[in-house]
N, C-alpha and C. Protein backbone atom coordinates (compact mmCIF):
# COMPACT_ATOMS: atom_id res chain seq x y z
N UNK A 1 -84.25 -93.41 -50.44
CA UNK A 1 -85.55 -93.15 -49.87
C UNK A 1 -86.58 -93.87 -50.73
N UNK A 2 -87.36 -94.61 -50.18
CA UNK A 2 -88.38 -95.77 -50.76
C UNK A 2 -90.20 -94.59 -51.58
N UNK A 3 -90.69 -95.32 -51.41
CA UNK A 3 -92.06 -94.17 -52.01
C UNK A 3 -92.47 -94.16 -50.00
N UNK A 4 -92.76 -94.82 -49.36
CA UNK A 4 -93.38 -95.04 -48.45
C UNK A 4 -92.70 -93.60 -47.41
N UNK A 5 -91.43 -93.83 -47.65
CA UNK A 5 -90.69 -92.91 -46.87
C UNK A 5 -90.95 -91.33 -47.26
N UNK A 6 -90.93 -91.12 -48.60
CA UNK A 6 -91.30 -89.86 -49.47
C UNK A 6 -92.42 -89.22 -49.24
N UNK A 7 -93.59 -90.55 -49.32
CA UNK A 7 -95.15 -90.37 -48.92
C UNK A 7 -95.10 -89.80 -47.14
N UNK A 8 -94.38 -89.99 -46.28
CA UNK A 8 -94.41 -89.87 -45.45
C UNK A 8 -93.77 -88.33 -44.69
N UNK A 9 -92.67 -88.46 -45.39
CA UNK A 9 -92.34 -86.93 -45.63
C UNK A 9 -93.07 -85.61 -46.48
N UNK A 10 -93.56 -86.18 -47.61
CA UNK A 10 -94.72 -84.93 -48.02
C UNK A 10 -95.58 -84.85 -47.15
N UNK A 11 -96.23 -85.95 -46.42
CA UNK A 11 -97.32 -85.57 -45.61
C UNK A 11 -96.95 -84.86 -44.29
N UNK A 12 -95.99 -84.85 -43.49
CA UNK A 12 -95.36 -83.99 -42.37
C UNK A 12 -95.70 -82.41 -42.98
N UNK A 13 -94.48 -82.11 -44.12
CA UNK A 13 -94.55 -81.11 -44.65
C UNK A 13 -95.56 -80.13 -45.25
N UNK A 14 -97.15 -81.26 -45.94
CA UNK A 14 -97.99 -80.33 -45.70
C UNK A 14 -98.81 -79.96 -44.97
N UNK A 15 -98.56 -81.12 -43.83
CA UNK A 15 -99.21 -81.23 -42.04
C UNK A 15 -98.57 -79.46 -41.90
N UNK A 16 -97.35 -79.46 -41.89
CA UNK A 16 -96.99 -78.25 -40.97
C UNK A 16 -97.17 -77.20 -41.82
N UNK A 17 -97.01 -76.85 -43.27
CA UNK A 17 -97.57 -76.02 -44.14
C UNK A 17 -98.80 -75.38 -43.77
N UNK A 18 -99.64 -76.52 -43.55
CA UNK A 18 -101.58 -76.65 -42.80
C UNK A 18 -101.41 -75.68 -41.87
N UNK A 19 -100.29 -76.25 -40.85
CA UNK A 19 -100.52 -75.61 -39.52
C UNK A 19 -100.07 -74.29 -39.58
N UNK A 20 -98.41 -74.10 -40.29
CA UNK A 20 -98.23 -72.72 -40.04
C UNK A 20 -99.22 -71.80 -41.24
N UNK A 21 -99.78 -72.03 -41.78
CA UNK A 21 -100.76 -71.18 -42.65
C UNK A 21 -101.92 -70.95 -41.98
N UNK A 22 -102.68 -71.72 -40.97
CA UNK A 22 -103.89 -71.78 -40.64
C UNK A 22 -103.10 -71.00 -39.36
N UNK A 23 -102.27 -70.69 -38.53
CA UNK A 23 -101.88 -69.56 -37.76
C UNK A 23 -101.10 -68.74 -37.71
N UNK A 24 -101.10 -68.31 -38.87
CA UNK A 24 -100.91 -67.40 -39.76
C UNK A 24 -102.04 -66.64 -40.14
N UNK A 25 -102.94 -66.86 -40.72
CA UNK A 25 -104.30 -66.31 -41.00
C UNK A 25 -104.96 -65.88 -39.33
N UNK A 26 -104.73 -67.35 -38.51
CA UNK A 26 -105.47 -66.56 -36.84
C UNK A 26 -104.77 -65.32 -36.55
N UNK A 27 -103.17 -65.46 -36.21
CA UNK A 27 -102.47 -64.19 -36.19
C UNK A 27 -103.11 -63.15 -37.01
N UNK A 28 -102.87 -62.83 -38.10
CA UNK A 28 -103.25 -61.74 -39.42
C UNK A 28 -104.61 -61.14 -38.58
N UNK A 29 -105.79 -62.62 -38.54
CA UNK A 29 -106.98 -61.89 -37.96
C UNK A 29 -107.34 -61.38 -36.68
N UNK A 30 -106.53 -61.28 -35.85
CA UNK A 30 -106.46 -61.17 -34.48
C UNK A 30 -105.88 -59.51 -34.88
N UNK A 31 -104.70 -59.56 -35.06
CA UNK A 31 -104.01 -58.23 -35.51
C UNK A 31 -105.28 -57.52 -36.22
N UNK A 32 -105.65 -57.73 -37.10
CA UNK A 32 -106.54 -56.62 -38.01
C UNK A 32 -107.49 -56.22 -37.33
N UNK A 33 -107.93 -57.23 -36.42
CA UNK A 33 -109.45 -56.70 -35.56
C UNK A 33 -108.41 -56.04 -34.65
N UNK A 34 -107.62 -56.25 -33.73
CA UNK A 34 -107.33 -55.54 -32.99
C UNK A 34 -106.87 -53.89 -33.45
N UNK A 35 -106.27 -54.01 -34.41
CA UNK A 35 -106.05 -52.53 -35.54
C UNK A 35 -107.62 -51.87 -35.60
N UNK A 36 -108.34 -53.01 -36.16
CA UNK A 36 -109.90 -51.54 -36.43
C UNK A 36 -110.48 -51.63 -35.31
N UNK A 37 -110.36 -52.36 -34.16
CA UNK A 37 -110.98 -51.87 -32.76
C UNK A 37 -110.35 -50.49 -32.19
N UNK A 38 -108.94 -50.69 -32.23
CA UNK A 38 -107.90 -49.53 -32.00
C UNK A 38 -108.51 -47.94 -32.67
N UNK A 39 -108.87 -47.97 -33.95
CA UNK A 39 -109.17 -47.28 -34.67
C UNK A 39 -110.68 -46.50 -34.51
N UNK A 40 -111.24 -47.55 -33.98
CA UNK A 40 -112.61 -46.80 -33.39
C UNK A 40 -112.60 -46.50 -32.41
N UNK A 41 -111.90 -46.70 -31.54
CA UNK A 41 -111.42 -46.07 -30.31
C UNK A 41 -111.30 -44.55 -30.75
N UNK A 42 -110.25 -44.67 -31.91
CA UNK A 42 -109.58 -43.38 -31.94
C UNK A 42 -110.28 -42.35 -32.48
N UNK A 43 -111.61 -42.51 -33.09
CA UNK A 43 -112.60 -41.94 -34.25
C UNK A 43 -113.34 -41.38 -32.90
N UNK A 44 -113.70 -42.23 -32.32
CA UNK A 44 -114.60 -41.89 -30.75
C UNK A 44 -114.37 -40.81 -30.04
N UNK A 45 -112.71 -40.77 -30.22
CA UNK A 45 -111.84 -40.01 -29.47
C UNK A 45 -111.34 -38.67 -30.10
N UNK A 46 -111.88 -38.10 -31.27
CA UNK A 46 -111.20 -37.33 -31.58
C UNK A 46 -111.41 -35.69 -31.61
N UNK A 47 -112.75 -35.82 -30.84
CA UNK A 47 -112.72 -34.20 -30.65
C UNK A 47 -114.06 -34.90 -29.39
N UNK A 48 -113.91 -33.74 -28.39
CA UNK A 48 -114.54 -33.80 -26.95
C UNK A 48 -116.40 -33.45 -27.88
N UNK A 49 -117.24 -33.91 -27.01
CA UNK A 49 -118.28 -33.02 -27.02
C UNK A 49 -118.68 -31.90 -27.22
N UNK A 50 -117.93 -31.01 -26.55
CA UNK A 50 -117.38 -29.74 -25.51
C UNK A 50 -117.01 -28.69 -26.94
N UNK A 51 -116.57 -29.36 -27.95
CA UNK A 51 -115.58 -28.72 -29.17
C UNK A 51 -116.42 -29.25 -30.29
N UNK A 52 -117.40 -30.57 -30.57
CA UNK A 52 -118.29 -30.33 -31.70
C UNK A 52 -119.36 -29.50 -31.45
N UNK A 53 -119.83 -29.12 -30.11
CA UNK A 53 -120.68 -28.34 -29.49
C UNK A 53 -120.60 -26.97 -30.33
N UNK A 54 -119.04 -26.50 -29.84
CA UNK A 54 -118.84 -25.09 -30.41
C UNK A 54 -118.52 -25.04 -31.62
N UNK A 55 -118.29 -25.90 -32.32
CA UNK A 55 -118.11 -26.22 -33.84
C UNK A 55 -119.96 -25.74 -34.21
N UNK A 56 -120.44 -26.23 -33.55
CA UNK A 56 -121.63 -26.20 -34.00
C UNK A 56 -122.33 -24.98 -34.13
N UNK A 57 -122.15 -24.26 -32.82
CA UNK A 57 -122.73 -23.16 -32.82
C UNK A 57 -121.97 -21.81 -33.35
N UNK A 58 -120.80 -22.23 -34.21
CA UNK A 58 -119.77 -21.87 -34.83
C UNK A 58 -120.86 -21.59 -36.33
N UNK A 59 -121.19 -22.73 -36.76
CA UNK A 59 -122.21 -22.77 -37.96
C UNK A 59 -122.83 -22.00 -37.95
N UNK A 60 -123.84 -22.11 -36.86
CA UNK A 60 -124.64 -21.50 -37.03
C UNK A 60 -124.70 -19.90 -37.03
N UNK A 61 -123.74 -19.33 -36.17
CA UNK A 61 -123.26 -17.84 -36.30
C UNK A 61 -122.79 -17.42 -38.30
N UNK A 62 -122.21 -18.62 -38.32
CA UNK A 62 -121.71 -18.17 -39.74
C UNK A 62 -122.88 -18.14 -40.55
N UNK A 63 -123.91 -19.49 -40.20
CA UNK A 63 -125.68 -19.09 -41.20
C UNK A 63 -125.99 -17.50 -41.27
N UNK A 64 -125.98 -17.43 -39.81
CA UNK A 64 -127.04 -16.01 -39.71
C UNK A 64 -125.81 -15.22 -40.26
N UNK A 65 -125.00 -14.72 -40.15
CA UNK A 65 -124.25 -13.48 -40.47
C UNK A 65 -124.38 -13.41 -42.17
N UNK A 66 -123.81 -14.77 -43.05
CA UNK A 66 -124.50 -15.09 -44.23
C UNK A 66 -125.56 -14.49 -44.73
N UNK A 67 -126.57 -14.81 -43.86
CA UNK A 67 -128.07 -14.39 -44.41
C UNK A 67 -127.87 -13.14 -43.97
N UNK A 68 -127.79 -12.14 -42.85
CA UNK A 68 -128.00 -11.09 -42.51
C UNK A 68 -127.40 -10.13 -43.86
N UNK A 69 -125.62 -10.59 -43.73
CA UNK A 69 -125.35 -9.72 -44.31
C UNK A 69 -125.56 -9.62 -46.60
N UNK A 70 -126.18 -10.61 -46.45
CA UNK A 70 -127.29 -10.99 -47.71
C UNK A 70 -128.38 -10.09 -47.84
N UNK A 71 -128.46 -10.09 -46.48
CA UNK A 71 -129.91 -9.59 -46.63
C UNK A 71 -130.14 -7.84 -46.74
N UNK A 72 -128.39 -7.86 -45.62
CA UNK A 72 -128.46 -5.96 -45.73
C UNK A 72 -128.05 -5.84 -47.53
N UNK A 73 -127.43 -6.90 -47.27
CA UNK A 73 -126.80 -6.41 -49.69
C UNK A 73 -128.21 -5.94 -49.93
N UNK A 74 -128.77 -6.58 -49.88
CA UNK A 74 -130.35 -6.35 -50.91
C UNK A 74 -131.17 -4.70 -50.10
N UNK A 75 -130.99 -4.76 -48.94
CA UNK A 75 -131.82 -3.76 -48.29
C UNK A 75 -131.45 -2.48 -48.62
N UNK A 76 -129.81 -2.36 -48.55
CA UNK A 76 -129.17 -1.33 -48.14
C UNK A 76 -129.37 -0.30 -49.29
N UNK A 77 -129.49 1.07 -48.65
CA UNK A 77 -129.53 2.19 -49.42
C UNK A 77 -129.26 3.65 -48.87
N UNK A 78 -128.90 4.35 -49.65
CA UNK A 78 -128.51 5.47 -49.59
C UNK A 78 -126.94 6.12 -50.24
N UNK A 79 -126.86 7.39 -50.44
CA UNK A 79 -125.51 7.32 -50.91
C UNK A 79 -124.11 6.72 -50.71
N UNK A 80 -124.01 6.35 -49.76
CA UNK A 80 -123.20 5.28 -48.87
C UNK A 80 -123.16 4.16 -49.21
N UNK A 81 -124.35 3.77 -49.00
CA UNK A 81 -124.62 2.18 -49.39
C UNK A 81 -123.80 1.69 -50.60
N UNK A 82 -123.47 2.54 -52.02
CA UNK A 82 -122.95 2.22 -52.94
C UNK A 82 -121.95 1.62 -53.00
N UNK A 83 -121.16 2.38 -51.87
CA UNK A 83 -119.49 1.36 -51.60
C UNK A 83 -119.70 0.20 -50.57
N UNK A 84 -120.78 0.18 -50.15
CA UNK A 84 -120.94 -0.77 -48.99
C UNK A 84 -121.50 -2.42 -49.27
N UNK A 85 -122.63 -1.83 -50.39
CA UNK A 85 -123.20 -3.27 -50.71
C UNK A 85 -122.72 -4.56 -51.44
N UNK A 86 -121.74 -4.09 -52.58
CA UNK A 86 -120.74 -5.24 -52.84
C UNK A 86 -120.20 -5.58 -52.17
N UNK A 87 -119.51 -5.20 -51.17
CA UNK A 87 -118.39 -5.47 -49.98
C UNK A 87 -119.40 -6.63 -48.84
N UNK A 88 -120.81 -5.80 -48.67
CA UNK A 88 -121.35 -7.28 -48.04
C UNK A 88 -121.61 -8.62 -48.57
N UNK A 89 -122.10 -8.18 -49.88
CA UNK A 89 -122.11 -9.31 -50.61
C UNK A 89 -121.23 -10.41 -50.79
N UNK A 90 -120.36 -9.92 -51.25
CA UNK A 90 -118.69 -10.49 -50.69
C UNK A 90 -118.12 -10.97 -49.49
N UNK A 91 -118.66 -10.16 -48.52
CA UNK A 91 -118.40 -10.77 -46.84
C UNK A 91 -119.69 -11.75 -46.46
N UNK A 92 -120.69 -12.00 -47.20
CA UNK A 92 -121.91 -13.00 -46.84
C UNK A 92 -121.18 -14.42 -47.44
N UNK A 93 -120.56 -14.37 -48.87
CA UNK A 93 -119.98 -15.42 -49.10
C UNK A 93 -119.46 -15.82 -48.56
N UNK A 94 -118.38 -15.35 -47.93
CA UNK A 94 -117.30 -15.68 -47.13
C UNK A 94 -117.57 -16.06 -46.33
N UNK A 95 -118.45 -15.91 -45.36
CA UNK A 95 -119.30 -16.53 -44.58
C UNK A 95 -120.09 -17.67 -44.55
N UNK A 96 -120.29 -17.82 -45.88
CA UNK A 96 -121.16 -19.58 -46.22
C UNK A 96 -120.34 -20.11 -46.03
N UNK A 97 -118.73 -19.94 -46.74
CA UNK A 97 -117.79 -20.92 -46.95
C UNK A 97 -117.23 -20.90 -45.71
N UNK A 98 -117.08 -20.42 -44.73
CA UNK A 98 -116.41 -20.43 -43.17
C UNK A 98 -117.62 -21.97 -42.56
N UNK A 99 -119.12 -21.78 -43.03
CA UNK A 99 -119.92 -22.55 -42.54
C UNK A 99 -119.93 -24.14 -42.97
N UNK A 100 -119.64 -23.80 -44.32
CA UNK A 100 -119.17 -24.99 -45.16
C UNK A 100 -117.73 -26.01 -44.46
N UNK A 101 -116.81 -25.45 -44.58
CA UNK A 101 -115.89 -25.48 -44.08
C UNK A 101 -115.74 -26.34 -42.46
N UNK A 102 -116.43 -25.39 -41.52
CA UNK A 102 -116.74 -25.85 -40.21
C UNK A 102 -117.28 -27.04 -40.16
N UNK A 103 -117.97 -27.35 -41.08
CA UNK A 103 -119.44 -28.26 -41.36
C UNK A 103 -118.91 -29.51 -41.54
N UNK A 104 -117.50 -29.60 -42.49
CA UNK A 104 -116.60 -30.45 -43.12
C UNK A 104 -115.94 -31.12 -41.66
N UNK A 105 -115.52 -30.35 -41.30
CA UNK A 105 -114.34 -30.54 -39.89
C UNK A 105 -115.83 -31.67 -38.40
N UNK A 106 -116.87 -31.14 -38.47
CA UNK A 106 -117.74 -31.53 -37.47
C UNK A 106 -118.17 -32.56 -37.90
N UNK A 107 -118.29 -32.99 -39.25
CA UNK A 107 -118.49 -34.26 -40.20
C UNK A 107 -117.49 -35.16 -39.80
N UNK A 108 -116.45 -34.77 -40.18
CA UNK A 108 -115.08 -35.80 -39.44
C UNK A 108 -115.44 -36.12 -38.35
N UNK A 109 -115.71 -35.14 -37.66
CA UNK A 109 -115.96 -35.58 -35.96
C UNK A 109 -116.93 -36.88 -35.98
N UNK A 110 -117.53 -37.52 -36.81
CA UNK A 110 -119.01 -37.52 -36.27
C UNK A 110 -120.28 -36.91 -35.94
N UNK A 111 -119.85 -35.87 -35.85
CA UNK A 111 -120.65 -34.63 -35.43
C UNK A 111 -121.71 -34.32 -36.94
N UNK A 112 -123.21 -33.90 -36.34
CA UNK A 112 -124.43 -33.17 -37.02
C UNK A 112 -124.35 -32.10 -37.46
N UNK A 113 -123.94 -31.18 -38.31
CA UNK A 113 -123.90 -30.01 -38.14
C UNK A 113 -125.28 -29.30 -38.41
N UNK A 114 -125.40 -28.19 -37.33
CA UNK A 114 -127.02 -27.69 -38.00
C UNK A 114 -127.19 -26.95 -38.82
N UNK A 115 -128.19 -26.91 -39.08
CA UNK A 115 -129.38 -26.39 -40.44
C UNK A 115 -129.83 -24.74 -40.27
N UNK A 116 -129.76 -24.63 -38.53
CA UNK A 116 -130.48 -23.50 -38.31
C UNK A 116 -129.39 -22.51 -37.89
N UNK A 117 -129.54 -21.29 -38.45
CA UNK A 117 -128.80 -20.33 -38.02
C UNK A 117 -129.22 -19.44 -36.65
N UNK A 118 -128.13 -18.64 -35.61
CA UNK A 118 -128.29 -17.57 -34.45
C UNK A 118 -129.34 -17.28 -35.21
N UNK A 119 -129.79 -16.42 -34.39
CA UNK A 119 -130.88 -15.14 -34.88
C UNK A 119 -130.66 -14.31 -36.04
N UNK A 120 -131.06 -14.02 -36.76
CA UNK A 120 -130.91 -13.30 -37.79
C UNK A 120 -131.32 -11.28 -37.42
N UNK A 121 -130.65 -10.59 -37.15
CA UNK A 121 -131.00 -9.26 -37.16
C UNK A 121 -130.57 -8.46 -38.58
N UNK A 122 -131.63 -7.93 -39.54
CA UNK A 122 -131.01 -6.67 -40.47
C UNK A 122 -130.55 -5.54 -39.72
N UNK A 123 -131.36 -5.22 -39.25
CA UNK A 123 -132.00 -3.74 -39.33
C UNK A 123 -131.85 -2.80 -40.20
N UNK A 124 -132.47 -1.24 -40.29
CA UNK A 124 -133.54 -0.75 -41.07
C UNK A 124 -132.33 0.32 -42.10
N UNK A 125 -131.63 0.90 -41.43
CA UNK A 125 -130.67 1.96 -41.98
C UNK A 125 -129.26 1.55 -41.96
N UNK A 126 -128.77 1.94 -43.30
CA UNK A 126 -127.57 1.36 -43.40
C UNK A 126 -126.62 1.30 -41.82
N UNK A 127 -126.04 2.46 -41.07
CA UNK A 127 -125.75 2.33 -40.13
C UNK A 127 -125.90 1.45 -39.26
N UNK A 128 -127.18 1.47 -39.00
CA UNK A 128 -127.97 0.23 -37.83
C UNK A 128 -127.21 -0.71 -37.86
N UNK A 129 -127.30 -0.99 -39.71
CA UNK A 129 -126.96 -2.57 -40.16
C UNK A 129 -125.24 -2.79 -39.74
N UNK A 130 -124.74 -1.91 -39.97
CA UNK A 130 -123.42 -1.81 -39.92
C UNK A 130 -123.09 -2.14 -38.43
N UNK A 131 -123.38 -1.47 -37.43
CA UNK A 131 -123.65 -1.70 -35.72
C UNK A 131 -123.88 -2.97 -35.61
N UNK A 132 -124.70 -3.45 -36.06
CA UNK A 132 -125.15 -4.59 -35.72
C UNK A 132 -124.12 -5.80 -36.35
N UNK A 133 -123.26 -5.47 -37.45
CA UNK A 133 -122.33 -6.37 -38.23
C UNK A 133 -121.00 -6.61 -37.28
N UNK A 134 -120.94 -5.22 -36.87
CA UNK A 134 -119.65 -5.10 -36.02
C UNK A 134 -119.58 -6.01 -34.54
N UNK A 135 -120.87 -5.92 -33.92
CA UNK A 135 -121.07 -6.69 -32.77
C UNK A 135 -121.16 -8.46 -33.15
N UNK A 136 -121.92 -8.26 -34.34
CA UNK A 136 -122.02 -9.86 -34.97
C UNK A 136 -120.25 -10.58 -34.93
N UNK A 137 -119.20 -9.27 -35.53
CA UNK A 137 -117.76 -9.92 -36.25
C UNK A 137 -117.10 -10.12 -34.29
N UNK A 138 -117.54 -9.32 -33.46
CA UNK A 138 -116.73 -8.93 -32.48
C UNK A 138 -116.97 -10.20 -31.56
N UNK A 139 -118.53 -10.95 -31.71
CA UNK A 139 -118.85 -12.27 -31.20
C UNK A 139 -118.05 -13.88 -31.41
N UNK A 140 -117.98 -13.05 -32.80
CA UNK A 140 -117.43 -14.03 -33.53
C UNK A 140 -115.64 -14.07 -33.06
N UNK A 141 -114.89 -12.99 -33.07
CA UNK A 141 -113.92 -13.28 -32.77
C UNK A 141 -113.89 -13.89 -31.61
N UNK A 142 -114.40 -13.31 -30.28
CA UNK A 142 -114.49 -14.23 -29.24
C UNK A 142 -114.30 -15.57 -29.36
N UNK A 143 -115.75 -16.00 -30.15
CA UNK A 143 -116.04 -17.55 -29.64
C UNK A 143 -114.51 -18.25 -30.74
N UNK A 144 -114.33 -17.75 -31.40
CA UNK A 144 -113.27 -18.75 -32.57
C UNK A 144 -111.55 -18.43 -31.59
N UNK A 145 -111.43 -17.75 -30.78
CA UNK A 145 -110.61 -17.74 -29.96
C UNK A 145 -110.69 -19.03 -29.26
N UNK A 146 -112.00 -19.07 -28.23
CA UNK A 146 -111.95 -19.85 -27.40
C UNK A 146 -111.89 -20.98 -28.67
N UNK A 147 -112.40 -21.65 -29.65
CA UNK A 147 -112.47 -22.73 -30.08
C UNK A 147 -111.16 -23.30 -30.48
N UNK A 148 -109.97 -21.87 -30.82
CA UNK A 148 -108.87 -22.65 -30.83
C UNK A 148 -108.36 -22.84 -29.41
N UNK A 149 -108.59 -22.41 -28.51
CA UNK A 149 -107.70 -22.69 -27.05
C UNK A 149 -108.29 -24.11 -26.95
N UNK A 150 -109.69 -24.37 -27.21
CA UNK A 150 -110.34 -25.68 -26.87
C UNK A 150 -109.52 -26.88 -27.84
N UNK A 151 -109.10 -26.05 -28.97
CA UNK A 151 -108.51 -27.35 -30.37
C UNK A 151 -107.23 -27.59 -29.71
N UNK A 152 -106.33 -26.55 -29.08
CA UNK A 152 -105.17 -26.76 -28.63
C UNK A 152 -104.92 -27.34 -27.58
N UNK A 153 -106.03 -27.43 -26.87
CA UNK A 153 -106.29 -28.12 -25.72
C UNK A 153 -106.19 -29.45 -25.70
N UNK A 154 -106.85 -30.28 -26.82
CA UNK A 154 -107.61 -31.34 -27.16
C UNK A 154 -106.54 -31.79 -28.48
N UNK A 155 -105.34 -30.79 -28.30
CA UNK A 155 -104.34 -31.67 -29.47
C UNK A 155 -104.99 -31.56 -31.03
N UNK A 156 -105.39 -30.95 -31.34
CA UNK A 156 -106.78 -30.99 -32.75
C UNK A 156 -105.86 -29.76 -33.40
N UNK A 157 -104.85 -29.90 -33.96
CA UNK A 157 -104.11 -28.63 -34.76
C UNK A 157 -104.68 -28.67 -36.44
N UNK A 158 -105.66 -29.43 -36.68
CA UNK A 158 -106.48 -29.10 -37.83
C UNK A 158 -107.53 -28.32 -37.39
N UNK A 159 -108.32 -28.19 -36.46
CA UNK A 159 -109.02 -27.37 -36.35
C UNK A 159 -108.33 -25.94 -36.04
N UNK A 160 -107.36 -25.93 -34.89
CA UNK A 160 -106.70 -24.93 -34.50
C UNK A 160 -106.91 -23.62 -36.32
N UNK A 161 -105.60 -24.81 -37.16
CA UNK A 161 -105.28 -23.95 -38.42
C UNK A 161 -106.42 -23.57 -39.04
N UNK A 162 -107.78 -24.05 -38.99
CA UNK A 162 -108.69 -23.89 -39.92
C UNK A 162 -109.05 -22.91 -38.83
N UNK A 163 -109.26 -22.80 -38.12
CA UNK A 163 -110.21 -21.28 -37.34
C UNK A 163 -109.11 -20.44 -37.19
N UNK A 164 -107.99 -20.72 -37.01
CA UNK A 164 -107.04 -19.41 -36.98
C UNK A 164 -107.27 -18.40 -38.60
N UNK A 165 -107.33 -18.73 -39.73
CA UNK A 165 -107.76 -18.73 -40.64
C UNK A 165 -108.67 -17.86 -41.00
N UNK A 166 -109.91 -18.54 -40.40
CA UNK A 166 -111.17 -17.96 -40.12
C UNK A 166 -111.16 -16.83 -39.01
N UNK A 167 -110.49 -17.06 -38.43
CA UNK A 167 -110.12 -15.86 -37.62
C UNK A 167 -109.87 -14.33 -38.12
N UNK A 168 -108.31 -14.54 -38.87
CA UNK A 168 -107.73 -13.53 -39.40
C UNK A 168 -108.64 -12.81 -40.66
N UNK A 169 -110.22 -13.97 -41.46
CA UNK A 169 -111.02 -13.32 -42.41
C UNK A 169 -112.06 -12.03 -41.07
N UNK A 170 -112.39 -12.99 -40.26
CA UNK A 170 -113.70 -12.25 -38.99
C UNK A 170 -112.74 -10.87 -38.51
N UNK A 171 -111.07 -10.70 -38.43
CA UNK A 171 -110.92 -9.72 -38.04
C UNK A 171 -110.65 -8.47 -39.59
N UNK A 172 -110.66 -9.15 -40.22
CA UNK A 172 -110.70 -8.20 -41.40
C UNK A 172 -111.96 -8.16 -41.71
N UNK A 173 -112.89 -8.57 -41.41
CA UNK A 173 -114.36 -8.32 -41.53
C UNK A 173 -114.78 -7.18 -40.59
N UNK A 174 -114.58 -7.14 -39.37
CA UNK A 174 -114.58 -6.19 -38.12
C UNK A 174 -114.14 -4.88 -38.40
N UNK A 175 -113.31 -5.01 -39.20
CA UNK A 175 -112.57 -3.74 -39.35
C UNK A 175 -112.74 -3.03 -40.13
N UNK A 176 -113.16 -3.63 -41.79
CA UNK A 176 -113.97 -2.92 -42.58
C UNK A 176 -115.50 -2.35 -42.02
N UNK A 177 -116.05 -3.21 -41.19
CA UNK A 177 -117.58 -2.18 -40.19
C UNK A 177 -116.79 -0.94 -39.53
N UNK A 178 -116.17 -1.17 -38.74
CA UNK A 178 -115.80 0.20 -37.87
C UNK A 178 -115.51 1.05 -38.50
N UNK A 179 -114.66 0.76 -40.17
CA UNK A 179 -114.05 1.94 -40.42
C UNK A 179 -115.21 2.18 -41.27
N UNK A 180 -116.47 1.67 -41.79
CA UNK A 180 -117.42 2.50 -42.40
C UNK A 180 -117.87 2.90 -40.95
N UNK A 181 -118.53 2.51 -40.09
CA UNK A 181 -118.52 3.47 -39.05
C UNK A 181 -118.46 4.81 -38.91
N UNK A 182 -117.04 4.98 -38.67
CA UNK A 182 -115.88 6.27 -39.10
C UNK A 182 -116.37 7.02 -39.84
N UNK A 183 -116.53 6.44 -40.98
CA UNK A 183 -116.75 7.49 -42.28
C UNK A 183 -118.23 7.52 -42.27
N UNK A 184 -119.20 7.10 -42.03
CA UNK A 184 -120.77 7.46 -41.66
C UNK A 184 -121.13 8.84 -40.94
């Protein structure tokens, strides 16, 4: 093989080197956009309206019950009240972090979570307050029912587990009201 012949053969070889590298890179970039187009599709797609909606107003039940039952800690009085007011205090936390929590999951979504809490009701006598906690926990179980039928619906078994969760705290919340209730 002469130089001319050699020269002629390196140049084929990095002719086609050129070529299969330069579509190689088109391939690669075709694939990757098509991957993060795919992917925002799927971000778009991952919880309905319908379910950051109730995520939402999920929050906000957990604000107000938070503050309420914050607020009966501080109010509450009478001989009763003594066993009662740590226990809200304790169930108001629990309640930020259910909001926190929710807040996390609607973030993933895309989703806003709000600022503003349901209505806020104390009322005046320990009892009242208590009535009013029980109807607050009994709302609550409702809507976190429907939100898992909606997660299970919509294939979303992270939300499902995180409100089932939250569930089983709202029915042990319910139940400590009734049974001061009882004993009132």
């Amino acid at each position: 093989m002469n130089i001319n012949q050699l020269f002629i053969c390196i140049t084929y070889l990095t002719s086609y080197t050129l070529i299969f590298t330069v579509n190689f890179i088109i391939v690669a970039s075709v694939y990757i956009s098509h991957k993060k187009f795919c992917f925002e599709l799927e971000v778009e797609e991952l919880a309905s309206e319908e379910l950051k909606d109730m995520l939402n107003q999920a929050i906000a039940r957990e604000l107000q019950v938070a503050i309420q039952y914050m607020w009966q800690h501080v109010k509450a009085s009478g001989f009763i009240s003594v066993a009662v007011v740590d226990e809200l205090k304790k169930i108001a936390i629990e309640e930020m972090k259910h909001a926190e929590s929710i807040a996390e999951r609607l973030d993933y979504f895309e989703g806003d979570p709000t600022t503003k809490p349901a209505p806020i009701t104390v009322g005046k006598k320990l009892e009242e307050m208590i009535k009013l906690d029980v109807k607050a926990e009994e709302e609550a179980i409702i809507m976190y029912k429907k939100i898992i039928e909606m997660a299970l619906k919509e294939k979303d078994y992270t939300t499902k587990y995180l409100f089932e969760g939250i569930l089983q705290q709202e029915e042990d919340h319910h139940y400590k009201f009734t049974t001061w209730l009882k004993a009132a």
